[in-house]
Each structure stands twice: as structure tokens, then as C-alpha cells.
PDB file of N, CA and C in Angstrom:
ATOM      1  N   UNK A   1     139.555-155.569 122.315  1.00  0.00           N
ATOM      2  CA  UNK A   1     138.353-154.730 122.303  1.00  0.00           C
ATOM      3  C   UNK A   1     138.235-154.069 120.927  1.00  0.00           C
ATOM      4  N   UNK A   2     137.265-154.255 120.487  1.00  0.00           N
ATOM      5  CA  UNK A   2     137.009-153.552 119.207  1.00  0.00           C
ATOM      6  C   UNK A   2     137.095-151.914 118.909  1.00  0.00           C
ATOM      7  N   UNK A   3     137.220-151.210 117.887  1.00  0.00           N
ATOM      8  CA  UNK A   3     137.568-150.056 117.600  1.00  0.00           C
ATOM      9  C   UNK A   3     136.018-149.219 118.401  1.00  0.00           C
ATOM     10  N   UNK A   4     134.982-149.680 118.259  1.00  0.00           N
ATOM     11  CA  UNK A   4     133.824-148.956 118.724  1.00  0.00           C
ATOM     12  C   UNK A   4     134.083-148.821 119.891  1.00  0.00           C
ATOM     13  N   UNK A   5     134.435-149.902 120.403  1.00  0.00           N
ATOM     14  CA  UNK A   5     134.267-150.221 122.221  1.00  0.00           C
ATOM     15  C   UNK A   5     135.416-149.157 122.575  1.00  0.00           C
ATOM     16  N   UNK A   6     136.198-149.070 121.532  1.00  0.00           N
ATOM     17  CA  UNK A   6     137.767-148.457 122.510  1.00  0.00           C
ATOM     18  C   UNK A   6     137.028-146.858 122.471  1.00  0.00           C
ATOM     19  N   UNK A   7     135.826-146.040 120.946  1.00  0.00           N
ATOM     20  CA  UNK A   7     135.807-144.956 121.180  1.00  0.00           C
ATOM     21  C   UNK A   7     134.986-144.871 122.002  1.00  0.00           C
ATOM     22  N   UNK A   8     133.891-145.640 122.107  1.00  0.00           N
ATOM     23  CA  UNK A   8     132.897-144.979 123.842  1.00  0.00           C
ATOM     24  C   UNK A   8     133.528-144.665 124.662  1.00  0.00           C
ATOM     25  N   UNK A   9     134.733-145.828 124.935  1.00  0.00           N
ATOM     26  CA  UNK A   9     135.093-145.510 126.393  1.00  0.00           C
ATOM     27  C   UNK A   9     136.064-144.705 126.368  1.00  0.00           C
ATOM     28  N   UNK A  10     136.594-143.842 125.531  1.00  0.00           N
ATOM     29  CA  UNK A  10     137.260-142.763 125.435  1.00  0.00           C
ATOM     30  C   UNK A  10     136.587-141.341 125.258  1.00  0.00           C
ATOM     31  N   UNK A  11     135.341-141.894 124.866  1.00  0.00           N
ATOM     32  CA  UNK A  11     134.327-140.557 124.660  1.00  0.00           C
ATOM     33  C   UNK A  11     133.193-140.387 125.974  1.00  0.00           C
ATOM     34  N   UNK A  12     133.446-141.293 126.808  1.00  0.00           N
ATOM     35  CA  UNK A  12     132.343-141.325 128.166  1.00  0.00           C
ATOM     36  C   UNK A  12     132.651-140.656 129.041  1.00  0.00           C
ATOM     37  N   UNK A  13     131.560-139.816 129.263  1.00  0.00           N
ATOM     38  CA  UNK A  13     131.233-138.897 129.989  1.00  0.00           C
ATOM     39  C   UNK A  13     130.670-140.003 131.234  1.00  0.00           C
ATOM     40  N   UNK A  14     130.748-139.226 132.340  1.00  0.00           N
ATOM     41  CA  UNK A  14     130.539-139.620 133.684  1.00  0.00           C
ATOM     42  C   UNK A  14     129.532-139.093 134.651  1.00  0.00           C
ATOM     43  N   UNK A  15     127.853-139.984 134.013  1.00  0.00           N
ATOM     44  CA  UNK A  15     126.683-139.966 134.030  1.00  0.00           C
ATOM     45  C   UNK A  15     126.411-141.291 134.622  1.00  0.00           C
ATOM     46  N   UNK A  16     125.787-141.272 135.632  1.00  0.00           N
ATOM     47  CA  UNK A  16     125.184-142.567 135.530  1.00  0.00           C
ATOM     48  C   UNK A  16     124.379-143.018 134.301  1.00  0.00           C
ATOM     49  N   UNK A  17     123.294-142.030 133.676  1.00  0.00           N
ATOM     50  CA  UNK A  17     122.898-142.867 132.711  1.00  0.00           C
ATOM     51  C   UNK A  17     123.922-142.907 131.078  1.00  0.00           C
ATOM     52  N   UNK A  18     124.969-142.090 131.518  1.00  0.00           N
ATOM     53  CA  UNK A  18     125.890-142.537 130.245  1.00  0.00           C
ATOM     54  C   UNK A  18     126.473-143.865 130.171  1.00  0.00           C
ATOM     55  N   UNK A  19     126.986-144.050 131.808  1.00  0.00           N
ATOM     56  CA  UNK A  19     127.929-145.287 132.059  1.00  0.00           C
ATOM     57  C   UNK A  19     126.780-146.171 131.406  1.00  0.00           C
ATOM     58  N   UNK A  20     125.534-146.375 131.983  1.00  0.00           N
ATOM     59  CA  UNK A  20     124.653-147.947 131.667  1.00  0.00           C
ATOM     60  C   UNK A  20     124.497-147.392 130.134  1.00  0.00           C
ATOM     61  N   UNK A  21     124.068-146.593 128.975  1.00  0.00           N
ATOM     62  CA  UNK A  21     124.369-146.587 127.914  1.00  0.00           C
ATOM     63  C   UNK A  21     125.480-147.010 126.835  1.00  0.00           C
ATOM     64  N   UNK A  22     126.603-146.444 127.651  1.00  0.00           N
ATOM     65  CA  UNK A  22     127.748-146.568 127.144  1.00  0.00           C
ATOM     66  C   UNK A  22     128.233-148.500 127.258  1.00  0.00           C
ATOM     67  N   UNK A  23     127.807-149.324 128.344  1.00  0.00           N
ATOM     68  CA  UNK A  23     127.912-150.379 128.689  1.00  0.00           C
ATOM     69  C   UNK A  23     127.417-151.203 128.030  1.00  0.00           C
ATOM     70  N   UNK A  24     125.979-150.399 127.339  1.00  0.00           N
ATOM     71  CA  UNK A  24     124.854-151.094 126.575  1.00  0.00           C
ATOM     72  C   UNK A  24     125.766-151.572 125.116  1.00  0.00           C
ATOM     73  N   UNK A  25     126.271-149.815 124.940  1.00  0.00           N
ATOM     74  CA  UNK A  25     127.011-149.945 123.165  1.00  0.00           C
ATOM     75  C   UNK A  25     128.043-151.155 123.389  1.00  0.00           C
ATOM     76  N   UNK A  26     128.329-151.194 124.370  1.00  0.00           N
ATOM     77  CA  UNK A  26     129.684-152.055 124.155  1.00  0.00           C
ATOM     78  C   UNK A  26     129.381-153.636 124.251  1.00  0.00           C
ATOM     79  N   UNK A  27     128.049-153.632 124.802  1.00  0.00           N
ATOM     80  CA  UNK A  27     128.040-155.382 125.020  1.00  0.00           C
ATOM     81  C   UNK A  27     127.228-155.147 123.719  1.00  0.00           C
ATOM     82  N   UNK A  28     126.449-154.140 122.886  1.00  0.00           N
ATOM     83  CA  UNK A  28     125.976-154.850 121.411  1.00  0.00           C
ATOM     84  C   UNK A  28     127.168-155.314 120.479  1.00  0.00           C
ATOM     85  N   UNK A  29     128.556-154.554 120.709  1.00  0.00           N
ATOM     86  CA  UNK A  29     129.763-155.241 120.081  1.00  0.00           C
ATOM     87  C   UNK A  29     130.018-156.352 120.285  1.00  0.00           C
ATOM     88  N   UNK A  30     129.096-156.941 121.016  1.00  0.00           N
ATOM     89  CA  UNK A  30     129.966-157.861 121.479  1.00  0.00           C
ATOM     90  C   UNK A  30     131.337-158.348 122.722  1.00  0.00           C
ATOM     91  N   UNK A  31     131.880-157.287 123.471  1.00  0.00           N
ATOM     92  CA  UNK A  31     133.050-157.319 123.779  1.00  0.00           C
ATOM     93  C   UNK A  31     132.338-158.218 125.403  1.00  0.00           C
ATOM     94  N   UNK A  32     133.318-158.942 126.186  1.00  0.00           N
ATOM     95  CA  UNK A  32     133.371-159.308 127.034  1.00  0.00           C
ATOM     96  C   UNK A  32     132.706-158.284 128.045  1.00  0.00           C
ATOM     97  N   UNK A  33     131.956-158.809 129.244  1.00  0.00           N
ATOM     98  CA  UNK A  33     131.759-158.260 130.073  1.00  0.00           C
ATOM     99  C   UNK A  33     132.882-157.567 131.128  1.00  0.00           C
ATOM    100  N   UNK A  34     134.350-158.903 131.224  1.00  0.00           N
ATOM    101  CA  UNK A  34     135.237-157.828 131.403  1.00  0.00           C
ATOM    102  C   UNK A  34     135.749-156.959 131.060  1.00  0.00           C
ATOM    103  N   UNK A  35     135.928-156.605 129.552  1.00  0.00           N
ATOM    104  CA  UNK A  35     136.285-155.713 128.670  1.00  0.00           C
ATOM    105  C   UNK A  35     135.222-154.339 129.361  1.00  0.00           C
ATOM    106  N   UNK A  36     134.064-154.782 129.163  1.00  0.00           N
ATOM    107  CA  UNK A  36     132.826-153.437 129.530  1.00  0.00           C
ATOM    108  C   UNK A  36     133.444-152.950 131.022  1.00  0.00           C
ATOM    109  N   UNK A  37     133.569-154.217 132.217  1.00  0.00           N
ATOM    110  CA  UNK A  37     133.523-153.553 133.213  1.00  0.00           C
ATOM    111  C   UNK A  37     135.218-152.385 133.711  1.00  0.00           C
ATOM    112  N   UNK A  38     136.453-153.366 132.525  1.00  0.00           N
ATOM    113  CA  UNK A  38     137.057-152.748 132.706  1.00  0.00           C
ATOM    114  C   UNK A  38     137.252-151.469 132.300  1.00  0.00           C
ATOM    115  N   UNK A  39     136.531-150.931 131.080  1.00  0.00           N
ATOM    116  CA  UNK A  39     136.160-149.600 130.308  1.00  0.00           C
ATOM    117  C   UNK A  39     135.680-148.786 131.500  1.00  0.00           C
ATOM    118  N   UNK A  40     134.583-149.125 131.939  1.00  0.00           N
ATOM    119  CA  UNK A  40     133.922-148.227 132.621  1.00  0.00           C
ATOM    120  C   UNK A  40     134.883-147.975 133.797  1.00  0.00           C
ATOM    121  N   UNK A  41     135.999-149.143 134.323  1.00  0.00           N
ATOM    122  CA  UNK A  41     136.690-149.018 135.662  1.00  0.00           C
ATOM    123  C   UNK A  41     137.754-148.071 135.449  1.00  0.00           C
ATOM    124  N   UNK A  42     138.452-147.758 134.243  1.00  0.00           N
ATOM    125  CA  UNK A  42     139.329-147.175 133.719  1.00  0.00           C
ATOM    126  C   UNK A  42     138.765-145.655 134.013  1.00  0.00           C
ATOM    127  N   UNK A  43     137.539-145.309 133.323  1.00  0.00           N
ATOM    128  CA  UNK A  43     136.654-144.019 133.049  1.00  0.00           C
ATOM    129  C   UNK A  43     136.541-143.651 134.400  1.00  0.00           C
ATOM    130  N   UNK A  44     136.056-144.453 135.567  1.00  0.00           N
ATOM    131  CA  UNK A  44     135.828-144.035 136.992  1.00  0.00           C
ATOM    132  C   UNK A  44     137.049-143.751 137.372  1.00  0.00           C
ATOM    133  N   UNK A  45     138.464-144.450 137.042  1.00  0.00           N
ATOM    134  CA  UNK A  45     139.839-143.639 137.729  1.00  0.00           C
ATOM    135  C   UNK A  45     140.256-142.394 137.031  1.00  0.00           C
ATOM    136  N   UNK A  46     139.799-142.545 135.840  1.00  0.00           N
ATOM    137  CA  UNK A  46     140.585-141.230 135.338  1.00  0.00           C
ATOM    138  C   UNK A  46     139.695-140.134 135.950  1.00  0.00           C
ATOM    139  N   UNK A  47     138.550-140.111 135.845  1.00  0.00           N
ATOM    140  CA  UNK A  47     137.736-139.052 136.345  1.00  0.00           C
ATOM    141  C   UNK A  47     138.043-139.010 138.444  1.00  0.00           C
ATOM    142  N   UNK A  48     138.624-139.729 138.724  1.00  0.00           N
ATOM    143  CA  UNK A  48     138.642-140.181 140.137  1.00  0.00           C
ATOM    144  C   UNK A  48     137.620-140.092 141.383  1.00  0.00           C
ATOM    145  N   UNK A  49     136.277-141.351 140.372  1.00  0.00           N
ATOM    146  CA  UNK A  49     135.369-141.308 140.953  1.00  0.00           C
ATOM    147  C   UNK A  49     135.058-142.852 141.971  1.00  0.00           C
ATOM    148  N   UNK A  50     134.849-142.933 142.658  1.00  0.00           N
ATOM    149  CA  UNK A  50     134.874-144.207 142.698  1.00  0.00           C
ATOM    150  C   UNK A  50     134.005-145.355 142.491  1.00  0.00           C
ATOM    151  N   UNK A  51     134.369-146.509 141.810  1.00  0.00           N
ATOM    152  CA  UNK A  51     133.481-147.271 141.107  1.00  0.00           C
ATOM    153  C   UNK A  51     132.407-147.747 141.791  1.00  0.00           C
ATOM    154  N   UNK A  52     132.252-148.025 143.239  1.00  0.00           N
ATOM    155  CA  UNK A  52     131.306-148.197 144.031  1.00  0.00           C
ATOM    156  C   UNK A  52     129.894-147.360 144.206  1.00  0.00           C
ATOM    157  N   UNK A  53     130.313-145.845 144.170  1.00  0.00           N
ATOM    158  CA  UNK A  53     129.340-145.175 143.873  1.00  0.00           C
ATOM    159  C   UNK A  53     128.359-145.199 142.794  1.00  0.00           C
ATOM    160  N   UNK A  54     128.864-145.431 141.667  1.00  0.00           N
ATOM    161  CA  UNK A  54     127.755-145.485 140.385  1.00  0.00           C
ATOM    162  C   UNK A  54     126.908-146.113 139.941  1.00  0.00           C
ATOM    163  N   UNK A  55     126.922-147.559 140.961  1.00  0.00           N
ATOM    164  CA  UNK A  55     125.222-147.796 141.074  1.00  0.00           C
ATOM    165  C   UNK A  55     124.860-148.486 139.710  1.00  0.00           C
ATOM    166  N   UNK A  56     125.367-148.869 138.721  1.00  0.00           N
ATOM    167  CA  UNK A  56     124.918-149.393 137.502  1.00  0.00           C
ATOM    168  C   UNK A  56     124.887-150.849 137.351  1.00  0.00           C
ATOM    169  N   UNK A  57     123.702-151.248 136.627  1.00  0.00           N
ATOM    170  CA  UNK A  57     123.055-152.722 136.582  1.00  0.00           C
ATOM    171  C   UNK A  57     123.807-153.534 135.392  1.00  0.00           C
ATOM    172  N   UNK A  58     124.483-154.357 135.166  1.00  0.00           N
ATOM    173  CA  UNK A  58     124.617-155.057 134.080  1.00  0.00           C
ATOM    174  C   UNK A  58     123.887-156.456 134.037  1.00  0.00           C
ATOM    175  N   UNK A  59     123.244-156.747 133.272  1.00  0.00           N
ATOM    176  CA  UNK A  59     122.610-158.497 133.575  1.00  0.00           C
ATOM    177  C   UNK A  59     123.518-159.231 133.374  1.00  0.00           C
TER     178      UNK A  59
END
């Protein structure tokens, strides 16, 4: 994962519209969609939210 991708997902706040923003920055890097979904899956445990709830669209 690239240096950008690693600071969003260390700097994401736990918004729904941050998560689909934050998802956005990371697929313009380029990084894998697993890379994105695992960022955001990481962000939902540390905050101990659960990933089911947040409802966000990726195409």
C-alpha cells in the first residue's frame, strides 16, 4: 500500500461520508480494492464499529 493510502487510513475518521471519501483517495492511488476494503476493515475494528453497519458503495 502506498505511503498516501497508509496516511488516510490512519487519519480516518469514522463518518460514513469519510469512509466513501477516504475509499475514493485510496482507489485514485491506485491501491487494490482489497487493500481499500482492508483499510477501512482495520478503521471499523479499531474504532469497534461494525463493518456491516456502514453502508458504503464501492463500484
Amino acid at each position: 500500500m502506498c505511503s498516501q493510502c497508509r496516511r488516510a487510513k490512519t487519519t480516518l475518521t469514522i463518518t460514513r461520508a469519510s469512509l466513501v471519501s477516504s475509499a475514493f483517495v485510496l482507489r485514485q492511488h491506485r491501491c487494490t480494492l482489497a487493500q481499500v476494503l482492508q483499510a477501512l476493515t482495520d478503521c471499523a475494528n479499531k474504532f469497534k464499529l461494525p463493518l456491516l453497519s456502514l453502508h458504503f458503495n464501492l463500484p
